[in-house]
Protein backbone atom coordinates (compact mmCIF):
# COMPACT_ATOMS: atom_id res chain seq x y z
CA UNK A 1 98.68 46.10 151.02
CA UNK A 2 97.33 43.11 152.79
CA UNK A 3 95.41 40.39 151.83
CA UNK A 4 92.65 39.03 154.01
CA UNK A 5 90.28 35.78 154.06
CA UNK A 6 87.30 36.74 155.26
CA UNK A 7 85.10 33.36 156.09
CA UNK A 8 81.02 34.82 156.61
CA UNK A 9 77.90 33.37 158.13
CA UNK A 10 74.47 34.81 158.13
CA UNK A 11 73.60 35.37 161.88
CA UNK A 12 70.59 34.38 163.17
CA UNK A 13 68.81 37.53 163.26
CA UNK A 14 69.07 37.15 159.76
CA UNK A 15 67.06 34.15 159.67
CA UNK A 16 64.62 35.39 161.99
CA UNK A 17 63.28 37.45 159.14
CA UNK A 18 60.23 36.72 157.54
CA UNK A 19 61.51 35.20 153.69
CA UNK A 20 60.00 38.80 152.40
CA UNK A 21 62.46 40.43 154.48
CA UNK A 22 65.36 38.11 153.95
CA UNK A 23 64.82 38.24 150.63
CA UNK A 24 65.10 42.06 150.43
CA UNK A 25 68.47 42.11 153.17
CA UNK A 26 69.91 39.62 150.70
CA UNK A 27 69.38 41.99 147.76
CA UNK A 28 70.95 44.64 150.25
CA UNK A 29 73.71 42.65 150.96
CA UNK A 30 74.62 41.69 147.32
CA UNK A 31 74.80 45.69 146.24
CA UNK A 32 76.98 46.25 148.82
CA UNK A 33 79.39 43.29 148.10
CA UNK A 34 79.14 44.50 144.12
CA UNK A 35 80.24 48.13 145.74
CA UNK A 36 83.21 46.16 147.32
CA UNK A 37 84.26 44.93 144.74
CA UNK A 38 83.70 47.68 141.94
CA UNK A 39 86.20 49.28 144.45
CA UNK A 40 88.61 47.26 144.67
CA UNK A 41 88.56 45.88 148.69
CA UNK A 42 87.24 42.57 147.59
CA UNK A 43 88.75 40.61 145.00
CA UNK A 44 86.67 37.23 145.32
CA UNK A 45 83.36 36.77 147.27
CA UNK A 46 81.61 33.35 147.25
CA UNK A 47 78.26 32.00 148.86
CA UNK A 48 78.36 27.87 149.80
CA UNK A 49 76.05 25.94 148.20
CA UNK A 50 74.21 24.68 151.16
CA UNK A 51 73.69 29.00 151.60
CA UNK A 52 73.89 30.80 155.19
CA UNK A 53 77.94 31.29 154.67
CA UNK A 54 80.69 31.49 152.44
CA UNK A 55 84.22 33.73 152.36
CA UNK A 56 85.76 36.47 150.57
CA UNK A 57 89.63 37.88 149.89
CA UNK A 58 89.60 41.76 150.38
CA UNK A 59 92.76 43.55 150.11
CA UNK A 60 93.34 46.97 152.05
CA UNK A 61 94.11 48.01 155.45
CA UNK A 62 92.76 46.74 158.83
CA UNK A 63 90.80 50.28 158.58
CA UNK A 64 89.32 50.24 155.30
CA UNK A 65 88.21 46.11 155.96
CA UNK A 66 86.73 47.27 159.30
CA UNK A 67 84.67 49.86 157.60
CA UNK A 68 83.70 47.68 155.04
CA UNK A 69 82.82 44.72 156.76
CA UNK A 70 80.71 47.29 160.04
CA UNK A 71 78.06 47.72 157.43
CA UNK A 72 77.06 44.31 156.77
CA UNK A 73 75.97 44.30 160.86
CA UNK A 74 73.30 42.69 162.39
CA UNK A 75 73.36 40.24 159.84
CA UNK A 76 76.44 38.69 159.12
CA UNK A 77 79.22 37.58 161.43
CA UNK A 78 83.08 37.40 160.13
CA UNK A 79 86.06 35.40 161.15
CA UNK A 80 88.97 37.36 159.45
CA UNK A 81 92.58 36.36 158.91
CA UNK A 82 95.65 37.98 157.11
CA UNK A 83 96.79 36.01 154.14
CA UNK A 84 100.29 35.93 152.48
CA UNK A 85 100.15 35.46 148.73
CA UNK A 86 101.59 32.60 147.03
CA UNK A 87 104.75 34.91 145.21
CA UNK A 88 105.44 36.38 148.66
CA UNK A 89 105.21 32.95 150.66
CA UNK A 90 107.76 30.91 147.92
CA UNK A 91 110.58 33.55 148.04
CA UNK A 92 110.47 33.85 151.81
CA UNK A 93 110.67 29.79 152.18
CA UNK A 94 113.83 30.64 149.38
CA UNK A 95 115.58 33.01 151.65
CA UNK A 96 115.60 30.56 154.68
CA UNK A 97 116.46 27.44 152.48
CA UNK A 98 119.68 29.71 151.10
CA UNK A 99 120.32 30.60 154.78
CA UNK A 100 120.35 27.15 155.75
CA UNK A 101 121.89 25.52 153.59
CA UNK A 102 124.47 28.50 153.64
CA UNK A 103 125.58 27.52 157.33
């Protein structure tokens, strides 16, 4: 399954709200990260502390991130990019160091 890093930032329409409004998206938007997560497509979220952005790592398909991430529309924008995991990273950079020094 792939890993993905998901950097966030609230959009502006988000902070065109009044703060009674933001205030009840951002309530919104937490239960439906603590979904995520309770079902296993995100395995970290995090919020900066200067607020407006942060990231997340979700593992599953491009499908199930998609229809994860579609719901958090108007409000957030993503910038999402596959991620290899340490394990898998170190034993590929073995296999080309054995082929090289093999030659």
């Amino acid at each position: 399954m792939t890993k993905w890093y998901v950097k966030w930032k609230l959009t502006e329409q988000y902070w065109s709200l009044s703060n009674a409004e933001r205030l009840k998206v951002g309530i919104q938007t937490l239960g439906m990260v603590n979904a995520d997560m309770k079902a296993g497509l995100l395995k970290d979220w995090a919020i900066t502390t200067d607020t407006g952005k942060g990231y997340a790592i979700a593992e599953g398909t491009e499908t199930q991130l998609y229809e994860s991430l579609i719901k958090y529309r108007p409000y957030n924008a993503f910038e999402v990019t596959p991620v290899i995991p340490f394990a898998q990273h170190y034993a590929t950079l073995k296999k080309i160091a054995a082929r090289v020094q093999s030659k």
